[in-house]
PDB file of N, CA and C in Angstrom:
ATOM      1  N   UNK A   1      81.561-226.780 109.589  1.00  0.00           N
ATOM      2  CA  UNK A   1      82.434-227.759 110.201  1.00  0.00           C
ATOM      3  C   UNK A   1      82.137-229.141 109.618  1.00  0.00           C
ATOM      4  N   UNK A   2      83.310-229.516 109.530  1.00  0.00           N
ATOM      5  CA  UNK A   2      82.893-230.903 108.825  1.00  0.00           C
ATOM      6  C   UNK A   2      82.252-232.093 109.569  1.00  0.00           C
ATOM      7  N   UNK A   3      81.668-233.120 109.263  1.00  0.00           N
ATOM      8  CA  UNK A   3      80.854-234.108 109.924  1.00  0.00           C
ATOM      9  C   UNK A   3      81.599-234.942 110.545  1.00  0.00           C
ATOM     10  N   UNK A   4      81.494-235.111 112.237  1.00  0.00           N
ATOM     11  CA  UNK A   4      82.696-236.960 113.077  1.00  0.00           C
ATOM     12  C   UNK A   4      82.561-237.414 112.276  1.00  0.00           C
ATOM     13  N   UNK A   5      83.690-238.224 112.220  1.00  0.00           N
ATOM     14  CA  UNK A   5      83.403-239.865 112.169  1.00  0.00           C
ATOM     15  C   UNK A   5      82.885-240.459 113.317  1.00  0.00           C
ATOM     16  N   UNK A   6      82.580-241.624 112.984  1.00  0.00           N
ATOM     17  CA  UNK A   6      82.353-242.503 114.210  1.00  0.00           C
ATOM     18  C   UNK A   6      82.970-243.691 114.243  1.00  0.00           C
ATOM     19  N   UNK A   7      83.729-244.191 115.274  1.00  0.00           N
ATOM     20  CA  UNK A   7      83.986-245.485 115.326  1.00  0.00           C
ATOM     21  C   UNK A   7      83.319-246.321 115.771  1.00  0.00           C
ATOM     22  N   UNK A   8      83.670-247.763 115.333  1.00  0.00           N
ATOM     23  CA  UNK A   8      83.134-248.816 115.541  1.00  0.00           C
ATOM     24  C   UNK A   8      83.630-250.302 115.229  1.00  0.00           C
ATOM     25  N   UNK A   9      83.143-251.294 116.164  1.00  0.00           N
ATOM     26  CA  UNK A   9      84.015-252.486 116.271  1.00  0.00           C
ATOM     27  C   UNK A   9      83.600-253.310 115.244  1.00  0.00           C
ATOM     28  N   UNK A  10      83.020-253.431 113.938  1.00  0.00           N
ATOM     29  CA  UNK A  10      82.765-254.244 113.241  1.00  0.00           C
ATOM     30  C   UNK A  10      82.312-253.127 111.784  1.00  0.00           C
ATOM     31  N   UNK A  11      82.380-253.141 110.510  1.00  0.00           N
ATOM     32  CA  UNK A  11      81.642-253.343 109.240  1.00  0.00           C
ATOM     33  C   UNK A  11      81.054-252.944 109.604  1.00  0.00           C
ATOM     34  N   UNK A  12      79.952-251.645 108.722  1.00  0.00           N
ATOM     35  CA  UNK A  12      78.483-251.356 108.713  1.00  0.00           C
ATOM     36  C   UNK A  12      77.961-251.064 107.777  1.00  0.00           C
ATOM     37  N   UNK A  13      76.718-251.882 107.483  1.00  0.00           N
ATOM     38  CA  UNK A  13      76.060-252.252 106.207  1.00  0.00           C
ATOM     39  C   UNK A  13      75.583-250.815 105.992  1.00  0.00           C
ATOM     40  N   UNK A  14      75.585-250.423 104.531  1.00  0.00           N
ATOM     41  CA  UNK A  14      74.843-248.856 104.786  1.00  0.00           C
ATOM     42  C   UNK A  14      75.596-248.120 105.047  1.00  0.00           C
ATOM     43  N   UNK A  15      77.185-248.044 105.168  1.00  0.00           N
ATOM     44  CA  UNK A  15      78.075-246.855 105.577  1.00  0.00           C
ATOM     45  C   UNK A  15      79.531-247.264 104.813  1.00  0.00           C
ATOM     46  N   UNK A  16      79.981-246.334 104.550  1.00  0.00           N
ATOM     47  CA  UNK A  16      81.773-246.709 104.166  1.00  0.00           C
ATOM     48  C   UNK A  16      82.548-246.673 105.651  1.00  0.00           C
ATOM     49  N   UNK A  17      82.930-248.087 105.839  1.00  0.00           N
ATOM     50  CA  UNK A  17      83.806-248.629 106.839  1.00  0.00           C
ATOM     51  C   UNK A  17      85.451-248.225 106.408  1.00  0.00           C
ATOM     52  N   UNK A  18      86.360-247.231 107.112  1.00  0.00           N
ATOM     53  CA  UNK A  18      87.345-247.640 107.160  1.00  0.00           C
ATOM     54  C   UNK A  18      88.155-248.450 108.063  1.00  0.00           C
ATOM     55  N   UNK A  19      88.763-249.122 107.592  1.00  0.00           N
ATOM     56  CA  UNK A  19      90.087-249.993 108.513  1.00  0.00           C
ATOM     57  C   UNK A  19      91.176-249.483 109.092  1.00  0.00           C
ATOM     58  N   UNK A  20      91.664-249.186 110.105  1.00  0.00           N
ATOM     59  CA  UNK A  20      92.781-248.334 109.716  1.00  0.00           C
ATOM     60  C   UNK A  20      93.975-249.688 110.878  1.00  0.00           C
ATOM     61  N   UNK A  21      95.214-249.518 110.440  1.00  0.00           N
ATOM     62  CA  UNK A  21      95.820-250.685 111.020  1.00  0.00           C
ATOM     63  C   UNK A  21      97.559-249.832 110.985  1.00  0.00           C
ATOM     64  N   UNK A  22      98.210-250.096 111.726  1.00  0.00           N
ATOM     65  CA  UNK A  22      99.788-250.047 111.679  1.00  0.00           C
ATOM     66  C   UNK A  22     100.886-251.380 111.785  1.00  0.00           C
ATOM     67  N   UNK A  23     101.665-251.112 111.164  1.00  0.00           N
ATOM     68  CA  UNK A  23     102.787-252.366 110.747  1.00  0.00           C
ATOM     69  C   UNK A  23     104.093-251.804 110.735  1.00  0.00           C
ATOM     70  N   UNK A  24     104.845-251.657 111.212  1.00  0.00           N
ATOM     71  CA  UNK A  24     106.373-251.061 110.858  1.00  0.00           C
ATOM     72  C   UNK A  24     106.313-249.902 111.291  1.00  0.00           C
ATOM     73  N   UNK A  25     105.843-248.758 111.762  1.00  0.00           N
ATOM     74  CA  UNK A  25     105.871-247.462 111.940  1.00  0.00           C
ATOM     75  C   UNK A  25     104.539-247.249 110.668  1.00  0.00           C
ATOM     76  N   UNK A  26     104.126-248.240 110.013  1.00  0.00           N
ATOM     77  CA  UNK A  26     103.691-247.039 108.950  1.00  0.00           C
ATOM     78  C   UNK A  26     102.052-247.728 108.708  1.00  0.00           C
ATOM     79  N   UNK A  27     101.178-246.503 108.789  1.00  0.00           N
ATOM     80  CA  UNK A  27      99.741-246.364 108.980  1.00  0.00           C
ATOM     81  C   UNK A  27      99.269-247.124 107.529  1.00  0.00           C
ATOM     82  N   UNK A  28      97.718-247.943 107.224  1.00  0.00           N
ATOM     83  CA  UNK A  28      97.458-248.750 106.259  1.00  0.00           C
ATOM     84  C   UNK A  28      95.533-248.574 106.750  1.00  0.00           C
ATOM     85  N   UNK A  29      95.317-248.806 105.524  1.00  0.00           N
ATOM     86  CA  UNK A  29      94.061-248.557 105.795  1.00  0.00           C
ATOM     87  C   UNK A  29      93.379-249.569 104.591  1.00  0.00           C
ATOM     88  N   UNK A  30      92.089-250.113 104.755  1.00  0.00           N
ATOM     89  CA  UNK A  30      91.168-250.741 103.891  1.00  0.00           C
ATOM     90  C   UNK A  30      89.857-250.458 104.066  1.00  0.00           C
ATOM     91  N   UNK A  31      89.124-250.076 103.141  1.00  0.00           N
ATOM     92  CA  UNK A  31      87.952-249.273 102.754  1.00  0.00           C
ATOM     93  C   UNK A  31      87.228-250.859 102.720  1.00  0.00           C
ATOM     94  N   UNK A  32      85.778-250.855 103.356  1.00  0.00           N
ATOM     95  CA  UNK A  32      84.732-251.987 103.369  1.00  0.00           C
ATOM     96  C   UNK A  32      83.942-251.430 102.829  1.00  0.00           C
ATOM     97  N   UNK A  33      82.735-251.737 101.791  1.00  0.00           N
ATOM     98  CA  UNK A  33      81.477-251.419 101.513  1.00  0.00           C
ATOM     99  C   UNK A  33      80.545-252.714 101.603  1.00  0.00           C
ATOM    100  N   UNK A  34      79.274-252.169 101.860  1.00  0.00           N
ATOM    101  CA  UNK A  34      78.589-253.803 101.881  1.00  0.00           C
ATOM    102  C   UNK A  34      77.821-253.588 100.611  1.00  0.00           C
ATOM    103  N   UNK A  35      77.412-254.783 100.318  1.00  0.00           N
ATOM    104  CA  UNK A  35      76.687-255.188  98.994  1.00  0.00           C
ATOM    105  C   UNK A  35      75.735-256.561  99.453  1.00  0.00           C
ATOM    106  N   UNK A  36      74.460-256.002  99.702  1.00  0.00           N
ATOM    107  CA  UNK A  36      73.831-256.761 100.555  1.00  0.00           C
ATOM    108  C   UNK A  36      74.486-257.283 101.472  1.00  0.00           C
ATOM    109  N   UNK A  37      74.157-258.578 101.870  1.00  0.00           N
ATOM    110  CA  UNK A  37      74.918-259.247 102.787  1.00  0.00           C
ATOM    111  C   UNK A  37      76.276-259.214 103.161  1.00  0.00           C
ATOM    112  N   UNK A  38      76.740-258.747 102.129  1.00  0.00           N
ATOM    113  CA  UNK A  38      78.483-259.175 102.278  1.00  0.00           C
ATOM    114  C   UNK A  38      79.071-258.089 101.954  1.00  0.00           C
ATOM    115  N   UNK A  39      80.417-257.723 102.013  1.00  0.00           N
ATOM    116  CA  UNK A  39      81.261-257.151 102.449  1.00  0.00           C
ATOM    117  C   UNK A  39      81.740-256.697 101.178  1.00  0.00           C
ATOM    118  N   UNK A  40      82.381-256.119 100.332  1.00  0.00           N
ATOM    119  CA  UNK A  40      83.672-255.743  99.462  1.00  0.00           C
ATOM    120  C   UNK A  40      84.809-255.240  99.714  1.00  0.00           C
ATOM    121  N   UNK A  41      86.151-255.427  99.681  1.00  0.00           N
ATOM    122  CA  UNK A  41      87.146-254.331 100.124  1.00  0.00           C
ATOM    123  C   UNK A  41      88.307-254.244  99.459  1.00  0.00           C
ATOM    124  N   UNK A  42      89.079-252.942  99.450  1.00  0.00           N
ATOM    125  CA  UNK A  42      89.972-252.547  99.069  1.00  0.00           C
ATOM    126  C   UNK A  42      91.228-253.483  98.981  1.00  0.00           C
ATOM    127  N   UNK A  43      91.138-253.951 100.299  1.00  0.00           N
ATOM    128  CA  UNK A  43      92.522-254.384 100.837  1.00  0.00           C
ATOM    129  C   UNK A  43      93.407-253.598 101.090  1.00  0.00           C
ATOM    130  N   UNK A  44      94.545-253.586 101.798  1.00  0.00           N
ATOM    131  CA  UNK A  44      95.293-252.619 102.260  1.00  0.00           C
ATOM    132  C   UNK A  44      95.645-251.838 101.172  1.00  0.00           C
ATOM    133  N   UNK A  45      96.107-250.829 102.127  1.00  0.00           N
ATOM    134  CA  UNK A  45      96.329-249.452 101.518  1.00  0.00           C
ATOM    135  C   UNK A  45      97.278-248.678 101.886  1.00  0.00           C
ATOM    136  N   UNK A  46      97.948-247.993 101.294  1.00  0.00           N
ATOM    137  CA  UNK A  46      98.481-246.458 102.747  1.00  0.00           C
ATOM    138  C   UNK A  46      97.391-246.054 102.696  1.00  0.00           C
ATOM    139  N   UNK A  47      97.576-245.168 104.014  1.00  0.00           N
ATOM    140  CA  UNK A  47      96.387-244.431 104.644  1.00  0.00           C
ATOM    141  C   UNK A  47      96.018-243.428 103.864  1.00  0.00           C
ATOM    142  N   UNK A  48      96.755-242.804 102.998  1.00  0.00           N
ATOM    143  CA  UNK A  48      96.182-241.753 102.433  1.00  0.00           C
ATOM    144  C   UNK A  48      94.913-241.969 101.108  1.00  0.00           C
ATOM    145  N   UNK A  49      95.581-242.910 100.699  1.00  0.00           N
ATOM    146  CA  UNK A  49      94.811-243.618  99.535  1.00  0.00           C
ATOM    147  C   UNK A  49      93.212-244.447 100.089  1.00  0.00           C
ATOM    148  N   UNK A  50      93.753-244.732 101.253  1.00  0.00           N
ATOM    149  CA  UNK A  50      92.193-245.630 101.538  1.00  0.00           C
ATOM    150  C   UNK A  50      91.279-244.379 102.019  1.00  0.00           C
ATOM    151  N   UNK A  51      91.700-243.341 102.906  1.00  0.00           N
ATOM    152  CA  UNK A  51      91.434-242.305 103.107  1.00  0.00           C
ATOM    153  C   UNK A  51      90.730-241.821 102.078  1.00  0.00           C
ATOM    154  N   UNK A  52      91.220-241.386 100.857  1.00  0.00           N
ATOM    155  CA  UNK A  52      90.736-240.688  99.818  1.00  0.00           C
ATOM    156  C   UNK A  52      89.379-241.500  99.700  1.00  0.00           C
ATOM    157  N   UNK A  53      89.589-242.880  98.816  1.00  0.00           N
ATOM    158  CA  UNK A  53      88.741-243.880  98.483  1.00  0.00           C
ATOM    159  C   UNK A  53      87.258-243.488  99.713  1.00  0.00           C
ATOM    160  N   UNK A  54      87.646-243.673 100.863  1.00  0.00           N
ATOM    161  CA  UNK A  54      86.548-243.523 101.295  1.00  0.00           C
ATOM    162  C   UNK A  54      85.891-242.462 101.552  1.00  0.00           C
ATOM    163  N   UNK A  55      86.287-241.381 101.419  1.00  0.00           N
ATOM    164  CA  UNK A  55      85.536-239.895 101.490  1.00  0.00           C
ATOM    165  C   UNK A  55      85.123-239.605 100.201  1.00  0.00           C
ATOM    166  N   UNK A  56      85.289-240.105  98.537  1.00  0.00           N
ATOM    167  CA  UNK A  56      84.906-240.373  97.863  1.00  0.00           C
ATOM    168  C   UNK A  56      83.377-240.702  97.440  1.00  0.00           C
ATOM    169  N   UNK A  57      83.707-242.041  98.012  1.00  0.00           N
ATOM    170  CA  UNK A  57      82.753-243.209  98.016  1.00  0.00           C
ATOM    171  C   UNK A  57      81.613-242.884  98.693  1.00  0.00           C
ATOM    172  N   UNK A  58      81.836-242.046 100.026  1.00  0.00           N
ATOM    173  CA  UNK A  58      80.772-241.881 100.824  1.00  0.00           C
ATOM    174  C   UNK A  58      80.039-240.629 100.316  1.00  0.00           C
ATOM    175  N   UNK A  59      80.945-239.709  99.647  1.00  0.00           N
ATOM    176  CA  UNK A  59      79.988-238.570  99.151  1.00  0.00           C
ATOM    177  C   UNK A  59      79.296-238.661  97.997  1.00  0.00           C
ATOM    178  N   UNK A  60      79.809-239.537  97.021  1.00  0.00           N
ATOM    179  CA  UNK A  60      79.245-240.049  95.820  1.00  0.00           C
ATOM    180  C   UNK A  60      77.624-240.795  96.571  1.00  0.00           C
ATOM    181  N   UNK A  61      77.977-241.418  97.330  1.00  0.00           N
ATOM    182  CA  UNK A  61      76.692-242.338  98.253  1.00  0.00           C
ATOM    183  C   UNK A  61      75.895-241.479  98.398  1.00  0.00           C
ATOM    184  N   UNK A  62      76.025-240.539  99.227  1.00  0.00           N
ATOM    185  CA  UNK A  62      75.529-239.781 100.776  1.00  0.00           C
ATOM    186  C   UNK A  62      75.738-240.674 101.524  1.00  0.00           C
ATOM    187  N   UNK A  63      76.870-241.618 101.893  1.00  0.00           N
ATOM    188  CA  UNK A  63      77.083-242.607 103.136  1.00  0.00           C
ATOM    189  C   UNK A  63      78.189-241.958 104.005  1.00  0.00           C
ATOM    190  N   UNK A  64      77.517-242.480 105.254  1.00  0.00           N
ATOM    191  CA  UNK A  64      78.429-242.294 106.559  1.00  0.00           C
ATOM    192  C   UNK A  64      79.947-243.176 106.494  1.00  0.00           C
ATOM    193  N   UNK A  65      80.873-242.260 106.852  1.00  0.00           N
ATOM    194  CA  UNK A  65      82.452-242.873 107.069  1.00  0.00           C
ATOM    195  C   UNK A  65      82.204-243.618 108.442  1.00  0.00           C
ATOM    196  N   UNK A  66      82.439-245.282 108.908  1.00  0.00           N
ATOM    197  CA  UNK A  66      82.545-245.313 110.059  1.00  0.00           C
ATOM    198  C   UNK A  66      84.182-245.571 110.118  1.00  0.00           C
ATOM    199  N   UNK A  67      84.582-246.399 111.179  1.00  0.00           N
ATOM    200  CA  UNK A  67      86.026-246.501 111.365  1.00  0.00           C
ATOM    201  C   UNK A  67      86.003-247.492 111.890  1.00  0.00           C
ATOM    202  N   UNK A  68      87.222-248.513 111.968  1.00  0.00           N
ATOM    203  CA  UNK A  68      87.697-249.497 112.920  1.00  0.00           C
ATOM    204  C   UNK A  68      89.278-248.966 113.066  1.00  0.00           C
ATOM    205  N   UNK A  69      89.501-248.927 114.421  1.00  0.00           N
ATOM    206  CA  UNK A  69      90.505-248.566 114.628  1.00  0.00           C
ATOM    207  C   UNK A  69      91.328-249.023 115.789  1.00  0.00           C
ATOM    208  N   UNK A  70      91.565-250.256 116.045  1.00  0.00           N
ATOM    209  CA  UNK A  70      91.880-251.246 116.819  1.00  0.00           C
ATOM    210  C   UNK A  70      92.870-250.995 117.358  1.00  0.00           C
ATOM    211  N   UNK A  71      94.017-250.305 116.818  1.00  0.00           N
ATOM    212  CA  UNK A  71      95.354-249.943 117.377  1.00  0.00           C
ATOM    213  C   UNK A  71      96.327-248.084 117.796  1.00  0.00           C
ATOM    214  N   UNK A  72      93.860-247.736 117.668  1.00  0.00           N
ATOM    215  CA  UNK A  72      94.019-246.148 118.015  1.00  0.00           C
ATOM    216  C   UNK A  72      95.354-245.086 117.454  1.00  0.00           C
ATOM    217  N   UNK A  73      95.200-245.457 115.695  1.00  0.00           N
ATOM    218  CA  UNK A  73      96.351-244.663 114.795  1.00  0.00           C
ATOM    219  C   UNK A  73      95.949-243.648 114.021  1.00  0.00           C
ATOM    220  N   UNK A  74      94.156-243.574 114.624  1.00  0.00           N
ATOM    221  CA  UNK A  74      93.594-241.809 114.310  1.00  0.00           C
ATOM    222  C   UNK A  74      94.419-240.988 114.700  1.00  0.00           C
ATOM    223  N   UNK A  75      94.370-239.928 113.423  1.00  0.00           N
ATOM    224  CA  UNK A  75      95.269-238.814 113.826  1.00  0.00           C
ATOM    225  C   UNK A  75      94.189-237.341 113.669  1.00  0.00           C
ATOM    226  N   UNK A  76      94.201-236.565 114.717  1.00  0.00           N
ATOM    227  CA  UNK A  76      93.487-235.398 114.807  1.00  0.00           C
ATOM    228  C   UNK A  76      93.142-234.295 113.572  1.00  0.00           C
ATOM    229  N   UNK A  77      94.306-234.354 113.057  1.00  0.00           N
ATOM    230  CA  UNK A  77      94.240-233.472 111.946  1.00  0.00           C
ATOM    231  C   UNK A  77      93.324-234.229 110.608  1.00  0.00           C
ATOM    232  N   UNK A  78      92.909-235.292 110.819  1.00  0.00           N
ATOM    233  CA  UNK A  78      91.846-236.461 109.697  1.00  0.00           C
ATOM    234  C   UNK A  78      90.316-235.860 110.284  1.00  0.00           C
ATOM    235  N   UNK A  79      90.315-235.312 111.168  1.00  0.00           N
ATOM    236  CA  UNK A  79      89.079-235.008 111.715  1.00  0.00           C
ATOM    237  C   UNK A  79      88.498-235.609 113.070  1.00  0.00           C
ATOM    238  N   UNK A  80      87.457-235.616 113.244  1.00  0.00           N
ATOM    239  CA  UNK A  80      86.899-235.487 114.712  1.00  0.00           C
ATOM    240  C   UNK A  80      86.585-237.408 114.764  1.00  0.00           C
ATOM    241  N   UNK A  81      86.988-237.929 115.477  1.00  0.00           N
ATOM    242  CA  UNK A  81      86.567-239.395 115.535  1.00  0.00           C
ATOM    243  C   UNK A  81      85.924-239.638 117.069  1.00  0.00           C
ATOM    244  N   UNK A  82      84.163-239.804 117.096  1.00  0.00           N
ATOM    245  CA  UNK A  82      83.790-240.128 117.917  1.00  0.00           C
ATOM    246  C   UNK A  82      83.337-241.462 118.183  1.00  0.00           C
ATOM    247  N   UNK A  83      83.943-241.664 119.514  1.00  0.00           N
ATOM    248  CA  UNK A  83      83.269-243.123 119.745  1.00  0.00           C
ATOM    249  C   UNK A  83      84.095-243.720 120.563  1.00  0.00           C
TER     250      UNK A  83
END
């Protein structure tokens, strides 16, 4: 079985952060990584693409996917989102 996610209200240093956001009917996402102190990011995305990017990124790592998901546009079939 594959590994939750977890959500969470901010960036986490040490993990691939996704963003996930809606605008018009239609789902958008931006991938965060930190680099020391600070932040890097994608910038928006469709969801599928930031999606990819970050399951990528995190297995290339061994880093944890977290999530921000402010406007609750997880969808079940993306996997298990705890938090």
């Amino acid at each position: 079985m594959a590994k939750p996610f977890r959500r969470v209200g901010a960036p986490v240093a040490g993990a691939v952060t996704l963003c996930l956001d809606e605008a018009d009917g239609a789902v958008t996402g931006a991938v965060k990584l930190a680099d020391g102190a600070l932040f890097s990011s994608t910038g928006t995305l469709p969801v599928g693409q930031a999606f990819g990017i970050a399951v990528h990124v995190a297995n290339e790592g061994g880093l944890e996917i977290v999530v921000i998901d402010p406007k609750s546009v997880w969808k079940p079939s993306w996997g298990v989102l705890e938090g």
